[in-house]
PDB file of N, CA and C in Angstrom:
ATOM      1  N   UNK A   1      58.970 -13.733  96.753  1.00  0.00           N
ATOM      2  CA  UNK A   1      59.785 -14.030  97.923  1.00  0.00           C
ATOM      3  C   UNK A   1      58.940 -13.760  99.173  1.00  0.00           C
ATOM      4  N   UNK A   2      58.987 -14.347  99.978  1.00  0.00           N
ATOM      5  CA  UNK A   2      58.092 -14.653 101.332  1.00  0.00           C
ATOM      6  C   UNK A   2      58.876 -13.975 102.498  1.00  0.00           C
ATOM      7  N   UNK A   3      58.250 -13.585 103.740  1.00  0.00           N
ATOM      8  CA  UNK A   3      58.629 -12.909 104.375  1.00  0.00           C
ATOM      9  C   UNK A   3      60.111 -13.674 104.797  1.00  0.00           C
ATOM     10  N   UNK A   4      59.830 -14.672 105.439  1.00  0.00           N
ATOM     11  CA  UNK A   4      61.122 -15.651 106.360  1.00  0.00           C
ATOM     12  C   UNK A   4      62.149 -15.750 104.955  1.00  0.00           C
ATOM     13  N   UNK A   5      61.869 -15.755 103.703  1.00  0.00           N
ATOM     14  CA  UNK A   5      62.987 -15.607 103.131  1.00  0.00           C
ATOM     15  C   UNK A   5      63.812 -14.350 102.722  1.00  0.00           C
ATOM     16  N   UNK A   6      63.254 -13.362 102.878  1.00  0.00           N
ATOM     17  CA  UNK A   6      63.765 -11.914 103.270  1.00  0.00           C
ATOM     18  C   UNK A   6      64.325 -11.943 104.513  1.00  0.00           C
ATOM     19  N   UNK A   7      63.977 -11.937 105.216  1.00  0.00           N
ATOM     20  CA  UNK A   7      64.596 -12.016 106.835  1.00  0.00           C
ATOM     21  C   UNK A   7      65.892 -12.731 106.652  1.00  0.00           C
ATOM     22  N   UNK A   8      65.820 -14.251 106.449  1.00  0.00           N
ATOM     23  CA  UNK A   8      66.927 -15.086 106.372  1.00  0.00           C
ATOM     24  C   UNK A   8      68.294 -14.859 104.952  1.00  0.00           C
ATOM     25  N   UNK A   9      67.674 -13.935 104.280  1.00  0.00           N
ATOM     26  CA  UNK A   9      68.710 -13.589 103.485  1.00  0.00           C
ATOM     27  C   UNK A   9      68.943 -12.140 103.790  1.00  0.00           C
ATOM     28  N   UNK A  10      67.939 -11.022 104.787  1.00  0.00           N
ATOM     29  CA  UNK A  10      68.984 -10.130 105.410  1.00  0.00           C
ATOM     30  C   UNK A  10      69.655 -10.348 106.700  1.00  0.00           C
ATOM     31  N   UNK A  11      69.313 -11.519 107.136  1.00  0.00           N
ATOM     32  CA  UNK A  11      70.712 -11.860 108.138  1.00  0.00           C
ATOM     33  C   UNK A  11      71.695 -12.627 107.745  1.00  0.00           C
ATOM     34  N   UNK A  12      71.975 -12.941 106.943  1.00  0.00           N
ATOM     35  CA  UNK A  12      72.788 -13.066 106.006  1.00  0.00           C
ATOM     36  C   UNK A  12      73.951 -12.456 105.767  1.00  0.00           C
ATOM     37  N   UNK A  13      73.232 -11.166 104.822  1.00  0.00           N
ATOM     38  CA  UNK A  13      73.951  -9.923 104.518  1.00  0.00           C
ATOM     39  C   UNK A  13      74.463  -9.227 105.992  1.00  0.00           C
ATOM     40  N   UNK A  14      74.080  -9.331 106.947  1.00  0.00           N
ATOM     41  CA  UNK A  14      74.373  -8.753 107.850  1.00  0.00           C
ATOM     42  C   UNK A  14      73.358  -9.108 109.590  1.00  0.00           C
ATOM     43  N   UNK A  15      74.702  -9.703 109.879  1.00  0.00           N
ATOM     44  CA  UNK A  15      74.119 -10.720 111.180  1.00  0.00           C
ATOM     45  C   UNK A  15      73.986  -9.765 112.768  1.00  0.00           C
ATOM     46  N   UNK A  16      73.962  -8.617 112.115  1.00  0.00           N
ATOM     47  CA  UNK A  16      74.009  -7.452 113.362  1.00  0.00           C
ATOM     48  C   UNK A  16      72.636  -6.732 113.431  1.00  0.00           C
ATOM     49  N   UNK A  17      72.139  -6.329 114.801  1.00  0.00           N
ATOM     50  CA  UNK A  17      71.449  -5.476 115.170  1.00  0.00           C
ATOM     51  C   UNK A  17      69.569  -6.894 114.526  1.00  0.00           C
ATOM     52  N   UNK A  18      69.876  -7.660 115.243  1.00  0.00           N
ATOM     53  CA  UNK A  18      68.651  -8.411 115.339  1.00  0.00           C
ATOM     54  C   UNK A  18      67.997  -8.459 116.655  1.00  0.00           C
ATOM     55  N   UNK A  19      66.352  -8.498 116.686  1.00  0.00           N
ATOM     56  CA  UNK A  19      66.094  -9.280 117.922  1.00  0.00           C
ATOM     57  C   UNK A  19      65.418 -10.465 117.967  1.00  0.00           C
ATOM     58  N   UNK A  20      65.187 -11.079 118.764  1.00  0.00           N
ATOM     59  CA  UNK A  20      64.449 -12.460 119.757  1.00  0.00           C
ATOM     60  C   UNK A  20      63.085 -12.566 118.729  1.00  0.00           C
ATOM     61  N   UNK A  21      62.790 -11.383 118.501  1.00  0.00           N
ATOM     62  CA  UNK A  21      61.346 -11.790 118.073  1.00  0.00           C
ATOM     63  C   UNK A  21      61.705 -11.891 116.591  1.00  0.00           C
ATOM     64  N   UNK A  22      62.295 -11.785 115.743  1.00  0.00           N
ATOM     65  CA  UNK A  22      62.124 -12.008 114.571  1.00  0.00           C
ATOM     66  C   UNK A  22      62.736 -13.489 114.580  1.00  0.00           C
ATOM     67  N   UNK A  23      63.804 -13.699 115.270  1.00  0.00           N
ATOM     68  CA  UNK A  23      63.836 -14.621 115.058  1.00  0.00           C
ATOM     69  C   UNK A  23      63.219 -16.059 115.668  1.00  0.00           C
ATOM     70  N   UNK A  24      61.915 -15.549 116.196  1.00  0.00           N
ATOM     71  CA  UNK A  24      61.300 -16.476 116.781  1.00  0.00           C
ATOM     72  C   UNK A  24      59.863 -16.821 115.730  1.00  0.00           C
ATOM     73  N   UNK A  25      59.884 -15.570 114.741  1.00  0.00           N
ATOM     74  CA  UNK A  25      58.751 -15.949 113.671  1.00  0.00           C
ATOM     75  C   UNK A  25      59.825 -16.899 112.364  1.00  0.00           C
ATOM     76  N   UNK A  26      60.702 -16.489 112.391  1.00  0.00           N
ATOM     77  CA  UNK A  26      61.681 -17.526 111.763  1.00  0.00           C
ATOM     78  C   UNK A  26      61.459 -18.816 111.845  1.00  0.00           C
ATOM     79  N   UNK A  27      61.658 -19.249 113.106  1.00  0.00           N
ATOM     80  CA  UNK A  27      61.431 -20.784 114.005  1.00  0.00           C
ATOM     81  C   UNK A  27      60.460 -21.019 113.462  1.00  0.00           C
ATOM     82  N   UNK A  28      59.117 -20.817 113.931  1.00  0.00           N
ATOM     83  CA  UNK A  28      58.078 -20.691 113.883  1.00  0.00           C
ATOM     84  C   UNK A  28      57.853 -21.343 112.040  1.00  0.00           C
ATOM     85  N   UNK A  29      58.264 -20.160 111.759  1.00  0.00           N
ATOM     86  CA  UNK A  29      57.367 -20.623 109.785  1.00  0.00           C
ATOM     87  C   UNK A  29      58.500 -21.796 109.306  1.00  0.00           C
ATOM     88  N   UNK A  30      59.623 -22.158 110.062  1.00  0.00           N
ATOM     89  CA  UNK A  30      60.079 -23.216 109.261  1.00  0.00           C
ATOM     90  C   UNK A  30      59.809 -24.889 110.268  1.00  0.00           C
ATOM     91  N   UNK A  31      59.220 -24.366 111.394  1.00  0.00           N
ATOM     92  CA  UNK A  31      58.946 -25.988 112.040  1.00  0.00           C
ATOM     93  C   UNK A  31      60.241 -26.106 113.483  1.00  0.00           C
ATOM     94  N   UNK A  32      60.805 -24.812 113.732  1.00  0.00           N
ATOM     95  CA  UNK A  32      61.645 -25.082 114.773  1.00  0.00           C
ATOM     96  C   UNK A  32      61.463 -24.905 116.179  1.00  0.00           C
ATOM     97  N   UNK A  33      61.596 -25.753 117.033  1.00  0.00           N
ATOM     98  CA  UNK A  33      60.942 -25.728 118.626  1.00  0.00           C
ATOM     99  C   UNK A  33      61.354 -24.736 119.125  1.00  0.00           C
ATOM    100  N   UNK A  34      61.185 -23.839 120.152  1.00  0.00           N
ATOM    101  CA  UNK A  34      61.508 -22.660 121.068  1.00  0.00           C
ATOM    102  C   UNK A  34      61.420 -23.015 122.359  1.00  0.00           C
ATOM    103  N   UNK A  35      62.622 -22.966 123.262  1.00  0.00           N
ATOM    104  CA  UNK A  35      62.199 -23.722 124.738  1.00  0.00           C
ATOM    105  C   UNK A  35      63.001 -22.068 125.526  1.00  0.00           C
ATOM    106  N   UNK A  36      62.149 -21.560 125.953  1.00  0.00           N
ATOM    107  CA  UNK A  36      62.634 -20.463 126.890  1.00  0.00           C
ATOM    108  C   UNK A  36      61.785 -20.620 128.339  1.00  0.00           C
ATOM    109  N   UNK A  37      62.108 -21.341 129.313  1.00  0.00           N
ATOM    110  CA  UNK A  37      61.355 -21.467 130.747  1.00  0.00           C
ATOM    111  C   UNK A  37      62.159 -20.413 131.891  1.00  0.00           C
ATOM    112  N   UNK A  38      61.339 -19.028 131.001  1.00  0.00           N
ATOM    113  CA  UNK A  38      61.596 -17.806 132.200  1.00  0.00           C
ATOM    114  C   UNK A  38      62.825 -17.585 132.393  1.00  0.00           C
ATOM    115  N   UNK A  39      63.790 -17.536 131.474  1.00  0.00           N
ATOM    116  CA  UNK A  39      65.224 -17.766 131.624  1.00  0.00           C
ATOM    117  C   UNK A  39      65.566 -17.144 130.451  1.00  0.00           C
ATOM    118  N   UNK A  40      67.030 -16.223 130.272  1.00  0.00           N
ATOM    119  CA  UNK A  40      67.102 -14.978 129.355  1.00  0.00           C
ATOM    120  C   UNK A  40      68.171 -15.542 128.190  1.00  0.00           C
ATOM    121  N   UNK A  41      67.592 -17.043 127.641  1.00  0.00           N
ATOM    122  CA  UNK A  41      68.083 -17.325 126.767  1.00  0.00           C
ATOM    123  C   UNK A  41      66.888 -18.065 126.206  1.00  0.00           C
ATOM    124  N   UNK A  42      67.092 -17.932 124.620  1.00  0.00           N
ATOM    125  CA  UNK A  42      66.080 -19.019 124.418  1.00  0.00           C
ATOM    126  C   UNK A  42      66.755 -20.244 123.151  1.00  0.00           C
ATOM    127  N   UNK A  43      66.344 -21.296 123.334  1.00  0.00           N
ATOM    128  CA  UNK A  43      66.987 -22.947 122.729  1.00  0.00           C
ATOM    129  C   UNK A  43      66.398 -23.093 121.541  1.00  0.00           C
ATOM    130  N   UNK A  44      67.139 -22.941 120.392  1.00  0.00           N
ATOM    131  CA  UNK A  44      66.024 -23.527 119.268  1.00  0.00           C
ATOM    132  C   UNK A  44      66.637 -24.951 118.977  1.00  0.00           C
ATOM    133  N   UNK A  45      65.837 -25.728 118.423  1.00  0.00           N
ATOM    134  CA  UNK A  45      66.001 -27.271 118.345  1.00  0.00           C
ATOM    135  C   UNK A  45      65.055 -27.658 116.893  1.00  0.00           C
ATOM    136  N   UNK A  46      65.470 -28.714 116.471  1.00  0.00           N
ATOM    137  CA  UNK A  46      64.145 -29.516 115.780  1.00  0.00           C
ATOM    138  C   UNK A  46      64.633 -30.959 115.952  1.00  0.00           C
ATOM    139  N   UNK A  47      64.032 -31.727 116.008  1.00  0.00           N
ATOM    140  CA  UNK A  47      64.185 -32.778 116.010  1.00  0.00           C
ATOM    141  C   UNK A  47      65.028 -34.230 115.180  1.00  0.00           C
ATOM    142  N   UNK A  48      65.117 -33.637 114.384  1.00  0.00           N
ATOM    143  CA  UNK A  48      66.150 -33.976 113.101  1.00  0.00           C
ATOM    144  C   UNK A  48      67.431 -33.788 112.971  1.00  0.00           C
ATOM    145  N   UNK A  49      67.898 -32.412 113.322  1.00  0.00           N
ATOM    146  CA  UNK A  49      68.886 -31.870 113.615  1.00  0.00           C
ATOM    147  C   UNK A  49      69.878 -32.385 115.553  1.00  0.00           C
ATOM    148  N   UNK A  50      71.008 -32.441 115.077  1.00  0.00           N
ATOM    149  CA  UNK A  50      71.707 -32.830 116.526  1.00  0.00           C
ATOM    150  C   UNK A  50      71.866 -31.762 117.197  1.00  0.00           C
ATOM    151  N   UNK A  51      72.277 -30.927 116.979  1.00  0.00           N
ATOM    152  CA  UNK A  51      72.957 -29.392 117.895  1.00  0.00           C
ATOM    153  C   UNK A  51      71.349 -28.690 117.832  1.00  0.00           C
ATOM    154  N   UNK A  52      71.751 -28.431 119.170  1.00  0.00           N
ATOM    155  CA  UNK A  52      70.721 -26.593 119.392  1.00  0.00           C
ATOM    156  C   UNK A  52      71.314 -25.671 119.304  1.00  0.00           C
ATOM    157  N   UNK A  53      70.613 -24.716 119.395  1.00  0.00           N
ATOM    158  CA  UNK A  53      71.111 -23.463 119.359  1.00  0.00           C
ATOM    159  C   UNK A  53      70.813 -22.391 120.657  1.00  0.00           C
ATOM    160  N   UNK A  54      71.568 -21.721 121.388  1.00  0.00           N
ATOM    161  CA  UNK A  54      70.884 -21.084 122.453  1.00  0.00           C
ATOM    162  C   UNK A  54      71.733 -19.882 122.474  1.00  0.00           C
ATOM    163  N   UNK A  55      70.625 -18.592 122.235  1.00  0.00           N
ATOM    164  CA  UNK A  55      70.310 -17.368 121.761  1.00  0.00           C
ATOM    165  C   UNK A  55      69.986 -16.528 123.063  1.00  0.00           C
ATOM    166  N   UNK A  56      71.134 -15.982 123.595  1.00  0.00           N
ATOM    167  CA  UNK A  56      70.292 -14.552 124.380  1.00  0.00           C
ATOM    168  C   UNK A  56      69.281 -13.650 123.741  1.00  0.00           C
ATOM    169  N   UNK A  57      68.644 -13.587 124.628  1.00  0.00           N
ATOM    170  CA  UNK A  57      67.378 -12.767 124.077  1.00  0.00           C
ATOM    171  C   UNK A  57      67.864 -11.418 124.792  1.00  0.00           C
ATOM    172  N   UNK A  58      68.921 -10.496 124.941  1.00  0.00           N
ATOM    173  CA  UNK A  58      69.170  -9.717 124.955  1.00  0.00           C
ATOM    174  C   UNK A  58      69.834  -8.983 123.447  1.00  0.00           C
ATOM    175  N   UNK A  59      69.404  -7.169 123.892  1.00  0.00           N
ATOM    176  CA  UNK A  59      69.359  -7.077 122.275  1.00  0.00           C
ATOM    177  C   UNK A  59      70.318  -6.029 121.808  1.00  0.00           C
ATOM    178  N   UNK A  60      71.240  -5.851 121.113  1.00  0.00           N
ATOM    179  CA  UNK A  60      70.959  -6.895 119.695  1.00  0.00           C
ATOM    180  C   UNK A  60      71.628  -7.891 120.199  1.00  0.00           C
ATOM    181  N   UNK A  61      71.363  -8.651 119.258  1.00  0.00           N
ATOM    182  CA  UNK A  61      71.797 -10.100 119.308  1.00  0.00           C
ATOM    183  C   UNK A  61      73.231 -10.445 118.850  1.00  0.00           C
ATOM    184  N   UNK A  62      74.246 -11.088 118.849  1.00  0.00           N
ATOM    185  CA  UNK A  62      75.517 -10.671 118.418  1.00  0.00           C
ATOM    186  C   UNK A  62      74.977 -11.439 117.160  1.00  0.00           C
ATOM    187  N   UNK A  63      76.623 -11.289 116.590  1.00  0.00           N
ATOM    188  CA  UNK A  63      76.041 -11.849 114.942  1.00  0.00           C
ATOM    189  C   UNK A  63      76.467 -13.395 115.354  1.00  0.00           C
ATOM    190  N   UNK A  64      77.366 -13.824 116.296  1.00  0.00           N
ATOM    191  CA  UNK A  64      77.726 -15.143 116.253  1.00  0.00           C
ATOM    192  C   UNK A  64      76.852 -15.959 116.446  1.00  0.00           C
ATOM    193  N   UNK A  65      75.718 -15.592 117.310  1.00  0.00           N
ATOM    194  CA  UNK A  65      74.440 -15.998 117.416  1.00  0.00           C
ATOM    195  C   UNK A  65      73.518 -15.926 115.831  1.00  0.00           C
ATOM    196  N   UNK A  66      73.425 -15.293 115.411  1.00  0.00           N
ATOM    197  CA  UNK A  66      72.889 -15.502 114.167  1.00  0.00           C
ATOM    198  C   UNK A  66      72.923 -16.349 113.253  1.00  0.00           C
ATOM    199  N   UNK A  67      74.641 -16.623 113.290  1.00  0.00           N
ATOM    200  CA  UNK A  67      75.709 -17.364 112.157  1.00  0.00           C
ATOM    201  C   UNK A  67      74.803 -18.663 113.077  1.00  0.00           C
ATOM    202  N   UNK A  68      75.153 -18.870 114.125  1.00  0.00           N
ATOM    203  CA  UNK A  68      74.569 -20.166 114.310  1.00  0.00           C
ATOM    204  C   UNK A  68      73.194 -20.632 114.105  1.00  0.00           C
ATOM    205  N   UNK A  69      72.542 -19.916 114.727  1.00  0.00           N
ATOM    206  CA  UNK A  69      71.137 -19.872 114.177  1.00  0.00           C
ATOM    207  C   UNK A  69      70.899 -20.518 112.921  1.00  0.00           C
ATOM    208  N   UNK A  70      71.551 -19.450 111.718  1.00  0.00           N
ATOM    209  CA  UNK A  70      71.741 -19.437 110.066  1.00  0.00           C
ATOM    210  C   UNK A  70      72.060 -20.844 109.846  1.00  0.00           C
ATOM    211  N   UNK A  71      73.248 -21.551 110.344  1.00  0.00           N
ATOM    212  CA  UNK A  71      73.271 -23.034 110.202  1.00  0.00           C
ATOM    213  C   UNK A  71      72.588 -23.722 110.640  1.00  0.00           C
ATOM    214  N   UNK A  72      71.819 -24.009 111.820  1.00  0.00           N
ATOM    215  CA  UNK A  72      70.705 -24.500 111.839  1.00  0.00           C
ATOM    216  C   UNK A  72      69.734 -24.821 111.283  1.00  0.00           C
ATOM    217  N   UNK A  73      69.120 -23.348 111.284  1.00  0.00           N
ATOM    218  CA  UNK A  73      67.645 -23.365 109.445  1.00  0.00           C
ATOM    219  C   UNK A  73      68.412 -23.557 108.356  1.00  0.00           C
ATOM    220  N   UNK A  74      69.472 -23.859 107.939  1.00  0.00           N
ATOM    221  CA  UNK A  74      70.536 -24.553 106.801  1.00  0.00           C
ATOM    222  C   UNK A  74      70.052 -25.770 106.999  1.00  0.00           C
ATOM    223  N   UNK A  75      70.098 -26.309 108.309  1.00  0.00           N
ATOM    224  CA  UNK A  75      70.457 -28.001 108.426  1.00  0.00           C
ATOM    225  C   UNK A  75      68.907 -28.778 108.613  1.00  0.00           C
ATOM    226  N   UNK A  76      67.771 -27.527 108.968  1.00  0.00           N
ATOM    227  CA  UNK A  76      66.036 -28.108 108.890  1.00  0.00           C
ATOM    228  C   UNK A  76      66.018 -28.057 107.705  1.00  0.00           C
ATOM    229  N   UNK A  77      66.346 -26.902 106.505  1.00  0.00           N
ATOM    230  CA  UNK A  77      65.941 -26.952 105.008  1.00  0.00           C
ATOM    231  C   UNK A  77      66.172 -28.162 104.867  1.00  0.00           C
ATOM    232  N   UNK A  78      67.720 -28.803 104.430  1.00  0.00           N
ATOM    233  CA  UNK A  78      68.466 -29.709 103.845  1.00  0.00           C
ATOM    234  C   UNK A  78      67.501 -30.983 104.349  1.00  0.00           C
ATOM    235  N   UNK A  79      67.253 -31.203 105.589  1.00  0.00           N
ATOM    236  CA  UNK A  79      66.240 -32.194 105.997  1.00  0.00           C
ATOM    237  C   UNK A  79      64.750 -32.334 105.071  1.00  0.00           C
ATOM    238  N   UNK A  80      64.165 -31.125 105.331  1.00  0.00           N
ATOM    239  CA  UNK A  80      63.113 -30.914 104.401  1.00  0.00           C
ATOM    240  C   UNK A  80      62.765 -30.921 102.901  1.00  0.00           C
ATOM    241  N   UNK A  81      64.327 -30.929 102.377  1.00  0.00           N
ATOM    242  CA  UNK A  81      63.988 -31.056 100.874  1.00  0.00           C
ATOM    243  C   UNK A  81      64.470 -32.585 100.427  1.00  0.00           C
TER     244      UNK A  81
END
C-alpha cells in the first residue's frame, strides 16, 4: 500500500483534524490541479471532472471539506481506470 493510499483511506475513517498540505501531496500523486492565487482557499480541479472543490486552508480542515475532496479523487480514479 502506497503512501496516498493510506492517507485517502485514513480520511476516510476519519475526515477530522487534516491539513492543506497533505492534502495537496494527495492532488499532486493522483494528477489534480491546485489553484491558490494568495487567497486562503485553495481549488482543486482536474479536467475531466465537472465540480471543483474549494478547501480553506485554515486548520483543521472541517471534515465536510474532506468528504468533498474524497468524492472528487473518487470521480479522477473512476476516470482513470
Amino acid at each position: 500500500m502506497n503512501k496516498r493510499t493510506k492517507i485517502l483511506e485514513a480520511m476516510r475513517n476519519s475526515p477530522r483534524d487534516w491539513r492543506i498540505e497533505e492534502l495537496l501531496s494527495v492532488a499532486a500523486q493522483i494528477g489534480l490541479e491546485c489553484r491558490n492565487h494568495g487567497g486562503s482557499h485553495h481549488v482543486f480541479s482536474h479536467s475531466g471532472v465537472e465540480n471543483d472543490v474549494s478547501v480553506p486552508a485554515h486548520r483543521p480542515i472541517k471534515p465536510v471539506y474532506i468528504r468533498q475532496f474524497l468524492n472528487l479523487v473518487d470521480s479522477v480514479k473512476e476516470l482513470q481506470s
